[in-house]
N, C-alpha and C. Protein backbone atom coordinates (compact mmCIF):
# COMPACT_ATOMS: atom_id res chain seq x y z
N UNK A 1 -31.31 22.96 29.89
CA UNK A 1 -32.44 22.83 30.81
C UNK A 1 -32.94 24.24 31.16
N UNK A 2 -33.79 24.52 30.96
CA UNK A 2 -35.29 26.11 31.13
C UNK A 2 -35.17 25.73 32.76
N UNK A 3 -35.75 26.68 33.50
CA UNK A 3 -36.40 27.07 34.60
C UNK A 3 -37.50 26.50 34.75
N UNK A 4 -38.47 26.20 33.64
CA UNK A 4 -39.80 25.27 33.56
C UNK A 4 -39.62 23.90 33.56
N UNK A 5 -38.37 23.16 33.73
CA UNK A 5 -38.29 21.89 33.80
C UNK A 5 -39.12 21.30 34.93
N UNK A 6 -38.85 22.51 35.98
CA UNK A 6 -38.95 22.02 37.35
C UNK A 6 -40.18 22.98 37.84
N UNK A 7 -41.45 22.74 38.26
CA UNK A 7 -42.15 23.55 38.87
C UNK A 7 -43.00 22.90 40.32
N UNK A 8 -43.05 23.56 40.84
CA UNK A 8 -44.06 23.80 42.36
C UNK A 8 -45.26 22.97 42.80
N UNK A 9 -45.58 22.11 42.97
CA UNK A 9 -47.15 21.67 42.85
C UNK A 9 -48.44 22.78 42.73
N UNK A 10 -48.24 23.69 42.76
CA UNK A 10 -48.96 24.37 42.62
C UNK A 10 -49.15 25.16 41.52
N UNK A 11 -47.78 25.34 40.96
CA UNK A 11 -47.39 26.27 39.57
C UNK A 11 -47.87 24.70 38.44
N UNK A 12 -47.34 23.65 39.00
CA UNK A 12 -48.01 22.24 38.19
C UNK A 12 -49.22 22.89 37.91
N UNK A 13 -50.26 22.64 39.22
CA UNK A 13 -51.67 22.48 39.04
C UNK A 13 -52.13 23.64 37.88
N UNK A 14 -51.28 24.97 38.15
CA UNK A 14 -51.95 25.72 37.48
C UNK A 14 -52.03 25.59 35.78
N UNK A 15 -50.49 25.32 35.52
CA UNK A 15 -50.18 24.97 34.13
C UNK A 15 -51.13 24.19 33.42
N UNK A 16 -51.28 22.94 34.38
CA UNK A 16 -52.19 21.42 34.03
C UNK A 16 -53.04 21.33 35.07
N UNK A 17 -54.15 22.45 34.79
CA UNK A 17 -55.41 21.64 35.89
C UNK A 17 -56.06 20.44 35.90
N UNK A 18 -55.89 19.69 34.81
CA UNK A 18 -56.37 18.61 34.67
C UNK A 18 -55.58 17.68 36.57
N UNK A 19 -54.54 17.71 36.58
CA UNK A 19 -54.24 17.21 38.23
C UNK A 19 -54.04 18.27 38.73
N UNK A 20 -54.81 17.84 40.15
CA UNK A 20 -55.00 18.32 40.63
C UNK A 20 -54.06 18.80 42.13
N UNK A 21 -54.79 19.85 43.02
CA UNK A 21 -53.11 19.44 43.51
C UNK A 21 -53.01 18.66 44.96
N UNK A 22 -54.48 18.24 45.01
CA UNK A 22 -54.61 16.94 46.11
C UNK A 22 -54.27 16.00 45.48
N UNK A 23 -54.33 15.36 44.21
CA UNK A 23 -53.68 14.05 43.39
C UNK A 23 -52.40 14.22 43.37
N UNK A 24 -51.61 15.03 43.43
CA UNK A 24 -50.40 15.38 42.92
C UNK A 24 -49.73 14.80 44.49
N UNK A 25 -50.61 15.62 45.41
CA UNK A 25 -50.15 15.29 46.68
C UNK A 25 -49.88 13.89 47.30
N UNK A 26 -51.68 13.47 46.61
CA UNK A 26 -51.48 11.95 47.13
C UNK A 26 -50.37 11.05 45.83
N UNK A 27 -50.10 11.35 45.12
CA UNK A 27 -49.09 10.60 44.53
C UNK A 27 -47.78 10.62 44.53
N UNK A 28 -47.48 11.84 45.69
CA UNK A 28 -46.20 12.48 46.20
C UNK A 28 -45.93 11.04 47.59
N UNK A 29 -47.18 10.90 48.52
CA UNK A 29 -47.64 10.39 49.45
C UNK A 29 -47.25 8.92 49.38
N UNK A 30 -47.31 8.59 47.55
CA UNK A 30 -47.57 7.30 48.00
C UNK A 30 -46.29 6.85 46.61
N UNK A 31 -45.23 8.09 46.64
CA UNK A 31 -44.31 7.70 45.49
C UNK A 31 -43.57 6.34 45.57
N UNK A 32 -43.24 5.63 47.00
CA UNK A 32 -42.09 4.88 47.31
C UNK A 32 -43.50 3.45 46.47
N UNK A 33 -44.23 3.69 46.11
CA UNK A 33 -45.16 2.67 45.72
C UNK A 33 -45.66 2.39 44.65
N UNK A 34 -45.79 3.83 44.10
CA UNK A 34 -46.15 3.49 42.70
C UNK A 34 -45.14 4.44 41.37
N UNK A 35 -43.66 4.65 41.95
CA UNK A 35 -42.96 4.71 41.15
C UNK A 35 -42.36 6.08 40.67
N UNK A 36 -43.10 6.93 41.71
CA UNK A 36 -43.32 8.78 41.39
C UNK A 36 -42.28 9.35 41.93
N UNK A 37 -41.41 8.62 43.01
CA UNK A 37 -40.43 9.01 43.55
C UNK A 37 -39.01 9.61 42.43
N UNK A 38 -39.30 9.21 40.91
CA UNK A 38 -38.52 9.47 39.76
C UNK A 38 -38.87 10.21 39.37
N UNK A 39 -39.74 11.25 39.48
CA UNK A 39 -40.57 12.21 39.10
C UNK A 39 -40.56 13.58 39.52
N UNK A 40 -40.12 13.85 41.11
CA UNK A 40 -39.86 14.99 41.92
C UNK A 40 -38.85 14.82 42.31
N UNK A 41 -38.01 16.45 43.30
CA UNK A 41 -37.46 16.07 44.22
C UNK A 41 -37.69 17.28 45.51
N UNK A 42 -37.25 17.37 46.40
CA UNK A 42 -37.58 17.93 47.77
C UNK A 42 -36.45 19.11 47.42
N UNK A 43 -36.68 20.22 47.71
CA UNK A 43 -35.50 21.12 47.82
C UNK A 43 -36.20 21.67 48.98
N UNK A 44 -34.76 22.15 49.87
CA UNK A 44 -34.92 22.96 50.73
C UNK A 44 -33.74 23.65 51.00
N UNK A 45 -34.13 24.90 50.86
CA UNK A 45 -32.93 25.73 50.96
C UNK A 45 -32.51 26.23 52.11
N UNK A 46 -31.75 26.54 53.05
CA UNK A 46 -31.17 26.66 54.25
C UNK A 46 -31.96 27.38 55.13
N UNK A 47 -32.63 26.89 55.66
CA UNK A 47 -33.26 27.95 57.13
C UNK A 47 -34.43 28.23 56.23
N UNK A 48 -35.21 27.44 55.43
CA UNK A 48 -36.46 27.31 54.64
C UNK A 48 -37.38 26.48 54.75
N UNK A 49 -38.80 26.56 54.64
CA UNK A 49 -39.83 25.58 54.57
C UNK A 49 -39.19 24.62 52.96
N UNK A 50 -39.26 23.10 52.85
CA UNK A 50 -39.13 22.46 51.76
C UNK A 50 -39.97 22.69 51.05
N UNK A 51 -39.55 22.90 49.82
CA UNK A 51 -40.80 22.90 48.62
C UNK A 51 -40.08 21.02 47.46
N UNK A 52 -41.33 21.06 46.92
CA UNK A 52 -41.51 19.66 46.21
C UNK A 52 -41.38 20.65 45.12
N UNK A 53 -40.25 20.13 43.52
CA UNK A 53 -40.14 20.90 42.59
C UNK A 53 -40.70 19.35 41.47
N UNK A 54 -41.40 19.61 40.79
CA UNK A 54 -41.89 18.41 39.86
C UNK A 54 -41.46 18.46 38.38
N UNK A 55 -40.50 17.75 37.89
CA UNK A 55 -40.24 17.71 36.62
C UNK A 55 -40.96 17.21 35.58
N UNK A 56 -41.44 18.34 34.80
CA UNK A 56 -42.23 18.22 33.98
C UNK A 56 -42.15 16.76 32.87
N UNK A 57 -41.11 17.18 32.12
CA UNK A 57 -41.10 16.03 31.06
C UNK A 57 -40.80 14.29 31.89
N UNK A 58 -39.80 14.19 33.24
CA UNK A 58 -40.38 13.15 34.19
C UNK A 58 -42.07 12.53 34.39
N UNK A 59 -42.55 13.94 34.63
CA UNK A 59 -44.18 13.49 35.10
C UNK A 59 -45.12 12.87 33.83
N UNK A 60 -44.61 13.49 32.87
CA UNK A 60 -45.18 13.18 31.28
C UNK A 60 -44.73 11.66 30.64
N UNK A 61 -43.59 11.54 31.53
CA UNK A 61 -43.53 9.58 30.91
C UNK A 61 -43.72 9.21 31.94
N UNK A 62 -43.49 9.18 33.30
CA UNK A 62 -43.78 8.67 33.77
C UNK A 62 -45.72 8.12 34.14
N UNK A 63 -46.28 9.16 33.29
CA UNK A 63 -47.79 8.71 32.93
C UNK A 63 -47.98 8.41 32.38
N UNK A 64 -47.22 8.35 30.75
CA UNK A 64 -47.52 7.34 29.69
C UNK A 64 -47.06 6.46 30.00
N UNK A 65 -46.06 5.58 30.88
CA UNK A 65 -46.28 4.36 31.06
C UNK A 65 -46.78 3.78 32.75
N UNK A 66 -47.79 4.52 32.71
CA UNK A 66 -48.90 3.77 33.62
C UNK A 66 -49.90 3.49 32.98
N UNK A 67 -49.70 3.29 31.39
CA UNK A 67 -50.89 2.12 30.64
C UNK A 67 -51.49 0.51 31.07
């Protein structure tokens, strides 16, 4: 596993502007619903603001099967 497995919503957006990083957000928002909750996870490191780290090859099936 690379260091790029996992990136930032923001380091996302930049990689793949195609989403955006209000979509990203609202699908963070509304994971317990449509399945995205398999997709990220929350890190927060001790005496830190949480950051959302998004796994790439996760986010990539998990959109091919929202056909």
């Amino acid at each position: 596993m690379s260091n790029t497995d996992y990136l930032t919503v923001e380091d996302f957006n930049s990689l793949y502007p195609t989403f955006t990083v209000g979509a990203l957000r609202a699908l963070i928002f509304n994971a317990d619903k449509n399945g995205f909750n398999k997709v990220f996870i929350r890190f927060s490191p001790t005496g830190k603001r949480g950051r959302i780290l998004i796994n790439v090859s996760k986010f990539f099936e998990w959109l091919e099967n929202q056909k």
